[in-house]
C-alpha atoms as a PDB file:
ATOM      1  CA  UNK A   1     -15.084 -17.323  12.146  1.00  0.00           C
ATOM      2  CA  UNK A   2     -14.282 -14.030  11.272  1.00  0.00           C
ATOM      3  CA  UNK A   3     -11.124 -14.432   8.906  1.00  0.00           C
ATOM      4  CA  UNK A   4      -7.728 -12.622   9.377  1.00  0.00           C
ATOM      5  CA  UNK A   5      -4.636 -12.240   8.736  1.00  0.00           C
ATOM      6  CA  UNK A   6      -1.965 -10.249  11.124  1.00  0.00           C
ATOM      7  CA  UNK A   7       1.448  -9.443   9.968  1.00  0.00           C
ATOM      8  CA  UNK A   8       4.667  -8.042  12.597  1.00  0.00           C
ATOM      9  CA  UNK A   9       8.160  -7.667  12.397  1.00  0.00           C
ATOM     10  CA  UNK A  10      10.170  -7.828  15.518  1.00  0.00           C
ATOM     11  CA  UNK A  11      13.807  -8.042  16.261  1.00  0.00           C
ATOM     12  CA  UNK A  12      15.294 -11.022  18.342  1.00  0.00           C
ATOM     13  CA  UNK A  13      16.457  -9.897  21.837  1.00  0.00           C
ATOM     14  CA  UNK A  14      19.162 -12.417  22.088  1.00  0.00           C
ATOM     15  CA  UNK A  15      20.987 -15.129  20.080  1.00  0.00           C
ATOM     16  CA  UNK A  16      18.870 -18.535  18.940  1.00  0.00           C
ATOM     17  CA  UNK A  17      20.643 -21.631  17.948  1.00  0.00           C
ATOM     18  CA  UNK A  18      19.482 -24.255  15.741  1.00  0.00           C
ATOM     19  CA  UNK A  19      18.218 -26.221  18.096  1.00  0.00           C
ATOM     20  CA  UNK A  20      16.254 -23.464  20.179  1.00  0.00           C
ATOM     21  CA  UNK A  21      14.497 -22.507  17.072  1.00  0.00           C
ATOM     22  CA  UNK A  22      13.115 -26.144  15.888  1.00  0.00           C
ATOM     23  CA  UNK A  23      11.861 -26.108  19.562  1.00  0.00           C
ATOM     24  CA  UNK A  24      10.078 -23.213  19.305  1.00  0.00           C
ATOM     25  CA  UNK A  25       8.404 -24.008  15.702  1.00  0.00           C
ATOM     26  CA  UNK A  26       7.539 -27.400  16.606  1.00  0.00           C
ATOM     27  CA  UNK A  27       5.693 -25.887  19.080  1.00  0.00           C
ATOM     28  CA  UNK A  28       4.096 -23.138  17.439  1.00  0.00           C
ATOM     29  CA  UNK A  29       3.493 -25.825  14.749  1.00  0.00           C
ATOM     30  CA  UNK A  30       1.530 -27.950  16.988  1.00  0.00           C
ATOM     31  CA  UNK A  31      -0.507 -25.049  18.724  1.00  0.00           C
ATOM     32  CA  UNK A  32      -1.126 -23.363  15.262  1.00  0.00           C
ATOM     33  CA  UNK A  33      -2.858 -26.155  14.126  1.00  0.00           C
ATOM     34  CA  UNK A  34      -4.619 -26.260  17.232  1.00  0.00           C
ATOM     35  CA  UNK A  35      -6.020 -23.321  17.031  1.00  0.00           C
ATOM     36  CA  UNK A  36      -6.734 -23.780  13.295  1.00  0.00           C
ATOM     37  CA  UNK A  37      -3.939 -20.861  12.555  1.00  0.00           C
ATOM     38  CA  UNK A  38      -1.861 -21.020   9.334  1.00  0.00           C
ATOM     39  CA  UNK A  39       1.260 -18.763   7.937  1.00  0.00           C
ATOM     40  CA  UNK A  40       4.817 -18.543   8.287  1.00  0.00           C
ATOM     41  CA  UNK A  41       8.102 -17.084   9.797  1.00  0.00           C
ATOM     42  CA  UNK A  42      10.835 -15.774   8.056  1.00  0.00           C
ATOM     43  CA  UNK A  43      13.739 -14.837  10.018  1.00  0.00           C
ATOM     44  CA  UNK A  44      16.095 -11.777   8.382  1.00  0.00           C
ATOM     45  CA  UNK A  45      19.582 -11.633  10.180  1.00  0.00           C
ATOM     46  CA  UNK A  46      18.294 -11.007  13.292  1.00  0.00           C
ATOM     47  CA  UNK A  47      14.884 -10.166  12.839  1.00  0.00           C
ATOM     48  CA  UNK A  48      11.350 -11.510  12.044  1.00  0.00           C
ATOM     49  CA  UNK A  49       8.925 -11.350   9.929  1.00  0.00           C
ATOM     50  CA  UNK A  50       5.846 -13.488  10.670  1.00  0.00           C
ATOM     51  CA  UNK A  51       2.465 -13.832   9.112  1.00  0.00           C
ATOM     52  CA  UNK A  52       0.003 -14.913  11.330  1.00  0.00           C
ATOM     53  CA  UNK A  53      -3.860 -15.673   9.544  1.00  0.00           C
ATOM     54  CA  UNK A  54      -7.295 -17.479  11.136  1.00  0.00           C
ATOM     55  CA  UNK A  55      -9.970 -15.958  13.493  1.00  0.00           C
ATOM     56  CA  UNK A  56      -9.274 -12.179  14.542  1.00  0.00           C
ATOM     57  CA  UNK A  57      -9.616 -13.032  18.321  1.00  0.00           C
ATOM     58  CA  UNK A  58      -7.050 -16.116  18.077  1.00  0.00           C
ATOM     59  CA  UNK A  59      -4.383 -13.948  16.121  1.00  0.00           C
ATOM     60  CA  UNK A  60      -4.553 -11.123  18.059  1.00  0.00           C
ATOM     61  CA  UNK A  61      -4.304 -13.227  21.588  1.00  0.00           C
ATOM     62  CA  UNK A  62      -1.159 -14.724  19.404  1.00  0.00           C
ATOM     63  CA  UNK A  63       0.255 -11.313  18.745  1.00  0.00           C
ATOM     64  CA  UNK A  64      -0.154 -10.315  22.548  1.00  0.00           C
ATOM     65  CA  UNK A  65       1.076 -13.275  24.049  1.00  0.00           C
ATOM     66  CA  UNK A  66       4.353 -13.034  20.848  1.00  0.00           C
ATOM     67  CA  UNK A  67       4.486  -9.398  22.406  1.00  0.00           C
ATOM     68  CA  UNK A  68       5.317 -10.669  25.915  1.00  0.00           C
ATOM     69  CA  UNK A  69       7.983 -13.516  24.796  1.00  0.00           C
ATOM     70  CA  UNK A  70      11.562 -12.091  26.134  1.00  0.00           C
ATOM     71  CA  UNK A  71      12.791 -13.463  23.013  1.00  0.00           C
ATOM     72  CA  UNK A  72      11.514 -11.090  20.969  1.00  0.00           C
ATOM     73  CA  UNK A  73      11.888  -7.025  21.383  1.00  0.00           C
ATOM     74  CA  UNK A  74      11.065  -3.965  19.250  1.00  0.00           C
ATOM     75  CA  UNK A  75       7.663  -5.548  17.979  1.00  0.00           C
ATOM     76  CA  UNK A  76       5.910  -3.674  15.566  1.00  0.00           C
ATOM     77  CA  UNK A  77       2.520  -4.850  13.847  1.00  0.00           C
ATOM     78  CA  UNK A  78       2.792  -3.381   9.924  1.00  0.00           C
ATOM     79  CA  UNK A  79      -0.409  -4.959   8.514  1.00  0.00           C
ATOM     80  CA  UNK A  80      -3.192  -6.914   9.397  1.00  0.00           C
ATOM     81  CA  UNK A  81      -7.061  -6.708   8.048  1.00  0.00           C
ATOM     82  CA  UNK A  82     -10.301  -9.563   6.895  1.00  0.00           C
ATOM     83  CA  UNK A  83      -9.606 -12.322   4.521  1.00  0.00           C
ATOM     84  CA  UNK A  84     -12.026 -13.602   2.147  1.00  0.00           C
ATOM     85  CA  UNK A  85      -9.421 -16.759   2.074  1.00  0.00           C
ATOM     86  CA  UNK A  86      -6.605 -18.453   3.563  1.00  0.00           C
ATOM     87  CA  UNK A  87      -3.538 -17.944   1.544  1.00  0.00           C
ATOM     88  CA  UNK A  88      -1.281 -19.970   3.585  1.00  0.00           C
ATOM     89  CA  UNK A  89      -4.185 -23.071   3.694  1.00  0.00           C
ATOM     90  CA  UNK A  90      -1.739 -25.292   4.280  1.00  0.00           C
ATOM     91  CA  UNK A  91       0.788 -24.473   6.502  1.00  0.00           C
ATOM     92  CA  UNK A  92       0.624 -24.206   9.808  1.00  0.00           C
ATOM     93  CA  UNK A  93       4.055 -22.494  10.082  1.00  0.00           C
ATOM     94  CA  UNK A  94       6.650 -22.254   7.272  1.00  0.00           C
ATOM     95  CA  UNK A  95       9.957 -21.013   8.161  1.00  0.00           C
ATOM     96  CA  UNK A  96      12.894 -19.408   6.441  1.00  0.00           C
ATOM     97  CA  UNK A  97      15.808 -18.252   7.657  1.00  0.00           C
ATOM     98  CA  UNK A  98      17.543 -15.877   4.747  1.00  0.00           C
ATOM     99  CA  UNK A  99      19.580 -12.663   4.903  1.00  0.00           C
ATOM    100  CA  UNK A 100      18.779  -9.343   4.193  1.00  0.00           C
ATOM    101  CA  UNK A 101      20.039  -9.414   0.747  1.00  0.00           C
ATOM    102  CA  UNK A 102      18.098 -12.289  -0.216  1.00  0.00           C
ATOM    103  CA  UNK A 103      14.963 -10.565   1.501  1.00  0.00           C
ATOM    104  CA  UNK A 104      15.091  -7.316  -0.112  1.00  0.00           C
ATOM    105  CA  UNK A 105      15.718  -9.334  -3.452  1.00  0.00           C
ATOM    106  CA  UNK A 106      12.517 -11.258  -3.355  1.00  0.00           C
ATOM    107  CA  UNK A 107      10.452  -8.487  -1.276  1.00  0.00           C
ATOM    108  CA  UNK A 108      11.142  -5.412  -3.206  1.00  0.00           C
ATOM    109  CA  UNK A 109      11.546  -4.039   0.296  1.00  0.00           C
ATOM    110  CA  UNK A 110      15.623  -2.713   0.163  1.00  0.00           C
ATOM    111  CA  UNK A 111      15.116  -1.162   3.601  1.00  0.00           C
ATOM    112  CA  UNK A 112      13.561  -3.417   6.093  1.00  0.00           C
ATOM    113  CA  UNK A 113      12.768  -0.379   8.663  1.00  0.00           C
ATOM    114  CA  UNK A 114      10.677   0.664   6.099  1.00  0.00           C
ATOM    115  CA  UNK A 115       8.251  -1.794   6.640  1.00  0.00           C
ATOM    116  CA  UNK A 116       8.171  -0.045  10.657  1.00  0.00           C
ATOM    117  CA  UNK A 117       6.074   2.831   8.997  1.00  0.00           C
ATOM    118  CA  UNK A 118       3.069   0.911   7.538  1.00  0.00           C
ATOM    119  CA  UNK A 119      -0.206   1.525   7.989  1.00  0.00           C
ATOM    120  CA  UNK A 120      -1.236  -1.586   9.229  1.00  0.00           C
ATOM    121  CA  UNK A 121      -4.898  -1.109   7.581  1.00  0.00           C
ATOM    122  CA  UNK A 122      -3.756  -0.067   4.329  1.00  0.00           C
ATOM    123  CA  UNK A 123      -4.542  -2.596   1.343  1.00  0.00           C
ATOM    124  CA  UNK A 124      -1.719  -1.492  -0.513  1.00  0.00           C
ATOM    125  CA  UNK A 125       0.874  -1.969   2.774  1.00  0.00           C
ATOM    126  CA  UNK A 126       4.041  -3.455   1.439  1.00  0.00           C
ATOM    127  CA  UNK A 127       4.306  -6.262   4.204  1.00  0.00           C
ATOM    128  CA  UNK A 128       1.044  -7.583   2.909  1.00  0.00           C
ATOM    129  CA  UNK A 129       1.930  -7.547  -0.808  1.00  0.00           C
ATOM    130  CA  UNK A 130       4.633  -9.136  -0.307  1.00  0.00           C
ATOM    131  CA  UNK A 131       3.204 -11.791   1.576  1.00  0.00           C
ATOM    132  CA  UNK A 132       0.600 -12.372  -1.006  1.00  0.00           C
ATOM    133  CA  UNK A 133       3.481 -13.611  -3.490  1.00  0.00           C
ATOM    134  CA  UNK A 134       3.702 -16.391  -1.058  1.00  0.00           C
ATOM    135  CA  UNK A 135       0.388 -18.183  -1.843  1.00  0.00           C
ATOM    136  CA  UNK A 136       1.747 -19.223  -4.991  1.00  0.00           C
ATOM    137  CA  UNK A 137       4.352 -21.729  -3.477  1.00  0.00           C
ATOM    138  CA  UNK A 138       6.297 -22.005  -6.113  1.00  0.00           C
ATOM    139  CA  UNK A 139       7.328 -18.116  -4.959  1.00  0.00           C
ATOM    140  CA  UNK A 140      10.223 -17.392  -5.453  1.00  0.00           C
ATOM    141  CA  UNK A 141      10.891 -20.980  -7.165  1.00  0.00           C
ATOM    142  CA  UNK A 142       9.934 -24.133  -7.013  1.00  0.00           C
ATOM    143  CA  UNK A 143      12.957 -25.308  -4.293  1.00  0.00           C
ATOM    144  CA  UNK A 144      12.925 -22.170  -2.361  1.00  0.00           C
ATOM    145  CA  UNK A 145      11.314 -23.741   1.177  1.00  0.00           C
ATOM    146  CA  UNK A 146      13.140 -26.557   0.930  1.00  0.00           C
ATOM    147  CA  UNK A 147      16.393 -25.326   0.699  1.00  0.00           C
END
């Protein structure tokens, strides 16, 4: 397996209810695991932000079918590069819905655009160091994903 990790934002082309979205992660729970991919989904007000990690083929197959879904529009992949290690080992697919206040509080990132001009092969890409907080799950406390 040649270890990966892919990271996009993307903006939502149309209104999702509650409902629509548990669909759609139960789903990409159950093919994640499948296809032995791990990492998680946080949707910003409108927009996404999804880490994808497991073999480079299988992600990037994920990305290009993601690319196609009408629900999603102005895709933009802002990191992705090897992994010595999984760093979201065990989860298939967390998701968080928060705003954009609450994501630029725990990112750093004030200006979500900004993450639009990353070079997706840079080690020091802001997308990725923030998602690297994540593998501690007790980032940004303890209760945070189960709120």
């Amino acid at each position: 397996m040649n270890l990966s990790y892919l990271i996009y934002v993307s903006t939502e082309s149309r209104w999702l209810d509650r409902i629509e979205f548990n669909d759609i992660l139960s789903v990409c729970t159950k093919n994640n695991q499948e296809l032995d991919v791990t990492g998680m989904l946080l949707y910003i007000e409108g927009r996404f932000f999804q880490v994808l990690e497991g073999d480079a083929e299988v992600i990037q197959r994920l990305f290009e079918n993601i690319s196609k879904d009408s629900r999603h529009m102005d895709i933009t992949l802002v990191a992705r590069g090897p992994l010595d290690r999984r760093i979201f080992k065990d989860w298939t697919m967390r998701f968080k819905a928060i705003s954009k206040s609450e994501f630029a509080r725990i990112s750093g990132i004030n200006n979500f655009n900004s993450l639009l001009s990353q070079k997706a092969a840079d080690q020091n890409n802001l997308a990725w160091t923030f998602a690297r907080k994540f593998s501690n799950k007790t980032f940004p406390s303890e209760n945070w994903w189960k709120e």
